[in-house]
Protein backbone atom coordinates (compact mmCIF):
# COMPACT_ATOMS: atom_id res chain seq x y z
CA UNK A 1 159.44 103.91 82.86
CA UNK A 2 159.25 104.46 79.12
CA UNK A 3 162.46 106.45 79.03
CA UNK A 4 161.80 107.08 74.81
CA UNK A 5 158.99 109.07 74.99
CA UNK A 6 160.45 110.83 77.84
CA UNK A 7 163.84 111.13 74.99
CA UNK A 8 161.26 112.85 73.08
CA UNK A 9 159.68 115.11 75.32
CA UNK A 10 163.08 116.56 75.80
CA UNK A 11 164.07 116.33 72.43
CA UNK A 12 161.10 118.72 71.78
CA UNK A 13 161.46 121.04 74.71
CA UNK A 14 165.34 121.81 73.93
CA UNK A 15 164.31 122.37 69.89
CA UNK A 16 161.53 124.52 71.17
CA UNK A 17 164.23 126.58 73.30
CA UNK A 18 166.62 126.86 71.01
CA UNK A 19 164.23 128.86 68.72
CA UNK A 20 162.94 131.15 71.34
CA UNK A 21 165.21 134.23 71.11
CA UNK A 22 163.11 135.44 74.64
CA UNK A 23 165.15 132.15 76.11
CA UNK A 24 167.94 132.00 74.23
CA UNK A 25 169.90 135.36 74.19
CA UNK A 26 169.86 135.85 78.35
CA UNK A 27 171.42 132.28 78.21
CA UNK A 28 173.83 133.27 75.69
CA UNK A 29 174.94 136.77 77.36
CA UNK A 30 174.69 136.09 80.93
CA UNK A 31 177.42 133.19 80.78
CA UNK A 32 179.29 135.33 78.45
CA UNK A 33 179.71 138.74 80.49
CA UNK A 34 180.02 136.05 83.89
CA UNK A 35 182.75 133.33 83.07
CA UNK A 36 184.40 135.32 80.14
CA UNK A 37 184.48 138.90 80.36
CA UNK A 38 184.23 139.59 84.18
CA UNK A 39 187.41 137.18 84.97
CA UNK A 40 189.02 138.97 82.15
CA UNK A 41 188.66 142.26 82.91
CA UNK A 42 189.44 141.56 86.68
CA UNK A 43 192.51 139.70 85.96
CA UNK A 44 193.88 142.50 83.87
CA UNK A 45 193.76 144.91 86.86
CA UNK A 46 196.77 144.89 88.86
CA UNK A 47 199.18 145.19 85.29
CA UNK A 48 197.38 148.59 85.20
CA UNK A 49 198.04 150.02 89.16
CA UNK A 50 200.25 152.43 87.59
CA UNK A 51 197.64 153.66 85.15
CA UNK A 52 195.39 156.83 86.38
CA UNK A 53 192.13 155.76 87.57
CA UNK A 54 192.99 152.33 87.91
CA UNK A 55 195.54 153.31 91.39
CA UNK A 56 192.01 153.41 93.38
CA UNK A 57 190.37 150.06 92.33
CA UNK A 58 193.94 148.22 93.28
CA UNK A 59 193.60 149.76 96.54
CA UNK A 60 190.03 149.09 97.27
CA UNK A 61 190.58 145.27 96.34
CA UNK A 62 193.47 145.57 98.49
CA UNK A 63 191.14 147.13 101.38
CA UNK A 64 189.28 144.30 100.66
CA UNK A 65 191.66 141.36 101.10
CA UNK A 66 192.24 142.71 104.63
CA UNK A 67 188.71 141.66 105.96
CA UNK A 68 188.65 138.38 104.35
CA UNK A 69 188.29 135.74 106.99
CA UNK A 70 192.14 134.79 108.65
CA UNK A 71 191.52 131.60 107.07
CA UNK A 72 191.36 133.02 103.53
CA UNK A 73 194.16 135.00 104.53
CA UNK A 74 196.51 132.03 105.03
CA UNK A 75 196.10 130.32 102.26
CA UNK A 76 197.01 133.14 100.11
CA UNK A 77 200.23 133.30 102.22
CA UNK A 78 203.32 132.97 99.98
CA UNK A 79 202.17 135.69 96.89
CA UNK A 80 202.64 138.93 96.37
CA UNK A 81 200.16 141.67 96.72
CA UNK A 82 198.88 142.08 93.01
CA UNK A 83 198.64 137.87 93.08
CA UNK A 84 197.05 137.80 96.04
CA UNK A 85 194.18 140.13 94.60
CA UNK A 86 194.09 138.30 91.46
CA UNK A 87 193.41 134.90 93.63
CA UNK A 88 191.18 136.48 95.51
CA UNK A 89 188.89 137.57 92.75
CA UNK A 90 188.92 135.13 90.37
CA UNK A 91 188.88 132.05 92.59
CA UNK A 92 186.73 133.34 96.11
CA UNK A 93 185.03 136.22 95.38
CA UNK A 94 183.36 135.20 91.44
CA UNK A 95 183.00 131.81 93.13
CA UNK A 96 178.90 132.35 94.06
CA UNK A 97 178.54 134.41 91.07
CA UNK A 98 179.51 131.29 88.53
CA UNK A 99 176.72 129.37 90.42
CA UNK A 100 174.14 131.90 89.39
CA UNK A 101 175.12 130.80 85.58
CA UNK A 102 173.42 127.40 85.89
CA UNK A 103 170.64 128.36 88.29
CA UNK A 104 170.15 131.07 85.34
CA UNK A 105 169.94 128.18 82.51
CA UNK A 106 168.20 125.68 84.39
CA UNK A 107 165.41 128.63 85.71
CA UNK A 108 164.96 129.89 82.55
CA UNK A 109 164.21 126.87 80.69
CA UNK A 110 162.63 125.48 83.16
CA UNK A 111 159.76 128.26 83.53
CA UNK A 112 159.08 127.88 79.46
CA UNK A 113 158.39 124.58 80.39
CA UNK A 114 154.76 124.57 81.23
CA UNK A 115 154.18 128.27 81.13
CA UNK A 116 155.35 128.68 77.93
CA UNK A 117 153.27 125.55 77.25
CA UNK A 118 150.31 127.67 77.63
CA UNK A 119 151.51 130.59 75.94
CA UNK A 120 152.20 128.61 72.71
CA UNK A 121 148.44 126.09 72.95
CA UNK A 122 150.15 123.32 72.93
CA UNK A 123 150.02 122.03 76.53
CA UNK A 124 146.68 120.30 76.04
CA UNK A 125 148.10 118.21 73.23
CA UNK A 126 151.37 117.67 75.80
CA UNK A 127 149.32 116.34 78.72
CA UNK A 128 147.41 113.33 76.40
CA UNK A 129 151.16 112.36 75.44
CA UNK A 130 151.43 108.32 76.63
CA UNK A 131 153.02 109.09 79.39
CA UNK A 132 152.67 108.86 83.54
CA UNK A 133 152.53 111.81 85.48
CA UNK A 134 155.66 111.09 86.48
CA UNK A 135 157.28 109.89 83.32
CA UNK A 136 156.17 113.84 82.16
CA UNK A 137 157.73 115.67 85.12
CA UNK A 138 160.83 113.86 84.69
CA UNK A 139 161.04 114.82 81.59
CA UNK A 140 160.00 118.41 82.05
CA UNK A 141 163.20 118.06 85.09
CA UNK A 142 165.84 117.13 82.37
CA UNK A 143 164.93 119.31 79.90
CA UNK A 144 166.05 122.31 82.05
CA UNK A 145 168.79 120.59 83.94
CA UNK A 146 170.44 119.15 81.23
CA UNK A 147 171.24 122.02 79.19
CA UNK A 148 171.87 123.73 82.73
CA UNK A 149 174.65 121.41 83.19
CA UNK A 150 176.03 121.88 79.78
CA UNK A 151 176.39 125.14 79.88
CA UNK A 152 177.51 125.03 83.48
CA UNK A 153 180.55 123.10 82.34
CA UNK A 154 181.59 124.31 79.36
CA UNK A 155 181.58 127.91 80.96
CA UNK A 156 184.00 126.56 83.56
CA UNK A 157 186.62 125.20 80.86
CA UNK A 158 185.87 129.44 79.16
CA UNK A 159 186.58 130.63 82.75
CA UNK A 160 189.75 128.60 83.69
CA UNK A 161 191.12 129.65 80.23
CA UNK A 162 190.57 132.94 80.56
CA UNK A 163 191.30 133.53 83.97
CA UNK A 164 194.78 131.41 83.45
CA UNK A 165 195.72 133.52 80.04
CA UNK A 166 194.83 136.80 81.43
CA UNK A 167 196.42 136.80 84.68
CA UNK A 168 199.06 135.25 83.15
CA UNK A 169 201.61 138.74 83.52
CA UNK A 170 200.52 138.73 87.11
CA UNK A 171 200.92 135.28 88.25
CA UNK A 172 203.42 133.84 85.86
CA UNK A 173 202.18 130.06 86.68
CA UNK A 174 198.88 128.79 85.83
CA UNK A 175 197.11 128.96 89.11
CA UNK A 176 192.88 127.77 88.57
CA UNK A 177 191.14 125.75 89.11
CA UNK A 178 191.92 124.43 92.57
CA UNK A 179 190.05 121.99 94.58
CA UNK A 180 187.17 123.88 96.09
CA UNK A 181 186.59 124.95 92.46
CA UNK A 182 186.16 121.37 91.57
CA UNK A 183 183.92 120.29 94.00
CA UNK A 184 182.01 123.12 93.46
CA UNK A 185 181.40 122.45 89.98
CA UNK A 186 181.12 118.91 90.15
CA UNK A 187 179.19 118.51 93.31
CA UNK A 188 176.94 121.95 93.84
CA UNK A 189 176.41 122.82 90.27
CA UNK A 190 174.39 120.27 89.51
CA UNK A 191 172.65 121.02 92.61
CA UNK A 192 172.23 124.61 92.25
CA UNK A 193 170.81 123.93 88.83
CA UNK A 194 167.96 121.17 90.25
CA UNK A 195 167.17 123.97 93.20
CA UNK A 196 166.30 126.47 90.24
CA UNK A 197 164.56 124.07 87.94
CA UNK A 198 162.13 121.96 90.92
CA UNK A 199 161.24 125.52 92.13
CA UNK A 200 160.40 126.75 88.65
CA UNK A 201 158.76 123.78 87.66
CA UNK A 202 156.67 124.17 90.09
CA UNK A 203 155.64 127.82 89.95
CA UNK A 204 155.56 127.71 85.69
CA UNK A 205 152.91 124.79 86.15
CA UNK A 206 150.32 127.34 87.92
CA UNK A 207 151.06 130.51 86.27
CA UNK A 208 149.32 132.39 83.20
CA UNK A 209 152.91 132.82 81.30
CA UNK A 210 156.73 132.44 80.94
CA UNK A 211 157.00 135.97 82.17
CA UNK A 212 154.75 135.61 85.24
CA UNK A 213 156.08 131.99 86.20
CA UNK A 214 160.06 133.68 85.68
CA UNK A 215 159.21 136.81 87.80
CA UNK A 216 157.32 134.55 90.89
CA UNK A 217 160.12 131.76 90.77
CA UNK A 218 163.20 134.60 90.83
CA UNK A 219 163.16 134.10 94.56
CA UNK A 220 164.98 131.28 94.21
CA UNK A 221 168.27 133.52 93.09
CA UNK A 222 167.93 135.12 96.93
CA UNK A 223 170.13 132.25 98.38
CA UNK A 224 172.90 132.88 95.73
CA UNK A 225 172.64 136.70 96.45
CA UNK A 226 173.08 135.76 100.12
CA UNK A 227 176.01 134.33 99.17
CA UNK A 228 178.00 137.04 97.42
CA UNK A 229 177.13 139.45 99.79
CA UNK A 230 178.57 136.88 102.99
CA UNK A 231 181.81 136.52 100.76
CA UNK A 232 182.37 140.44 100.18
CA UNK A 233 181.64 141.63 103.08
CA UNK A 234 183.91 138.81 105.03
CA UNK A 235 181.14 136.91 107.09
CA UNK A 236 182.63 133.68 105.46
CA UNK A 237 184.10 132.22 102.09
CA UNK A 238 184.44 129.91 99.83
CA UNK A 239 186.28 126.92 101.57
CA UNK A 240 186.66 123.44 100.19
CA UNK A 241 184.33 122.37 103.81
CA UNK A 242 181.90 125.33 103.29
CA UNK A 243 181.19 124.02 99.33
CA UNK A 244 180.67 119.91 100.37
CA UNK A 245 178.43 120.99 102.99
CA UNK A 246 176.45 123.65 100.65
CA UNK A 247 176.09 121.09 98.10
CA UNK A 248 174.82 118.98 100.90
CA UNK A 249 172.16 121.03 102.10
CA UNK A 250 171.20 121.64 98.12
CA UNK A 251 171.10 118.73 97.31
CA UNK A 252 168.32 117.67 100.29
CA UNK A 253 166.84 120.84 99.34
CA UNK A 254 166.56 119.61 95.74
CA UNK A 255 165.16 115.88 96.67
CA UNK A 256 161.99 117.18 99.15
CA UNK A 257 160.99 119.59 96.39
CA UNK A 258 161.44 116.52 93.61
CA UNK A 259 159.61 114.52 96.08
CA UNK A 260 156.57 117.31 96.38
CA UNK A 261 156.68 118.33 92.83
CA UNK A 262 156.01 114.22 91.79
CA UNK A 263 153.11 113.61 94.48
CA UNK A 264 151.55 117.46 93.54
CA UNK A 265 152.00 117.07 89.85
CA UNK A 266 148.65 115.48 87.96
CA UNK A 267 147.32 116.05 84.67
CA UNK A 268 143.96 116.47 85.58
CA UNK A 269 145.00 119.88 87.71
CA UNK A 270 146.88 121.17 85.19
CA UNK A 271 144.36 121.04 82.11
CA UNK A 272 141.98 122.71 84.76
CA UNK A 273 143.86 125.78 84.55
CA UNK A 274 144.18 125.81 80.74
């Protein structure tokens, strides 16, 4: 495996990203409005239930809490209303919206990858690089998960710091991360980011353009949509068990397309559709 020129490959895909203001600013705003703003501005509710306009949105999250699962219910047992709302937002509910923030990245990227190849001529000269078939899909992997990952984690420290500071008049104790959020970001993360980045791989390699291959491979955000809407409308929630075993079933997911997308992937088939 010569791991350098695979170094370089990424090396050049990330410097190639970072001047592509098409790629960059989603990845810049997304995580932004996401892990900083949306905590923010949901943590600041209940200090305004006495403000007009503001009465009705306390009592719809309130509406809410009551068809959460009884197992969500109990283990917000022990705070008052307005903390119990806070909890429930910023630790359940934006729980399968912070995993959208890495499938984002690591989609993203990963569709420039070849696509954008084309766009910019300079996938020919890529393919003659000494390198195996799969020494170059490797690389083309880790050049969108990598940054995926970074971003993944640093937007967790923004998010625990902002959630922490501005429910700080509600709470009075400094109350996230907890343990599902861990294992969530430590264990399906990483996983969520390789589902977005083996599927758009995969797609970007056959299509005409980084539009095309980013508008075919945005199925892949369905699963994470799924998830929201199980979580607000009370089917189920975020539960330490329910995130090992989603990371679980990711992370298989992740290894069979791996597995296809190094057997599939040949040089020859994609300078035919150059």
């Amino acid at each position: 495996m010569n791991f350098r020129a695979i170094g370089a490959i990424v090396r050049k895909d990330l410097k190639v990203v970072s001047q592509n203001k098409g790629v960059m600013i989603p990845l810049i705003i997304v995580p932004v409005v996401m892990l900083i703003l949306l905590p923010g501005l949901v943590a600041l509710l209940p200090p305004l239930q006495n403000v007009p306009g503001f009465d009705r949105e306390i009592q719809d999250l309130t509406d809410l809490l009551d068809q959460m699962p009884p197992a969500l219910q109990a283990e917000l047992v022990g705070y008052t209303e307005l903390q119990r709302i806070v909890v429930l937002t910023i630790v359940y509910m934006l729980a399968p919206m912070y995993l959208m923030v890495p499938l984002m990245v690591a989609s993203v990227i990963a569709a420039d990858s070849f696509a954008g190849e084309k766009e910019r001529g300079t996938l020919e000269a890529l393919v003659y690089t000494p390198t195996t078939d799969q020494e170059l899909f490797l690389a083309k992997l880790l050049s969108a998960w990598l940054p995926a990952m970074a971003v993944a984690l640093v937007g967790f420290v923004l998010y625990s710091v902002t959630a922490n500071l501005a429910a700080w008049p509600t709470m009075g104790q400094l109350f996230f991360p907890n343990a599902m959020w861990v294992v969530l970001v430590v264990w399906v993360s990483p996983a969520v980011a390789g589902l977005g980045l083996s599927t758009m791989v995969l797609v970007s390699s056959r299509a005409q353009g980084f539009q095309d291959a980013y508008q075919i491979g945005g199925v892949v955000v369905l699963p994470m949509l799924l998830l929201v809407i199980g979580q607000a409308t009370g089917v189920m929630y975020f539960s330490l068990g329910l995130v090992v075993l989603l990371g679980l079933v990711l992370w298989m997911i992740d290894l069979v397309l791996i597995w296809l997308g190094g057997r599939t992937f040949q040089r020859d088939t994609i300078l035919a559709r150059l």
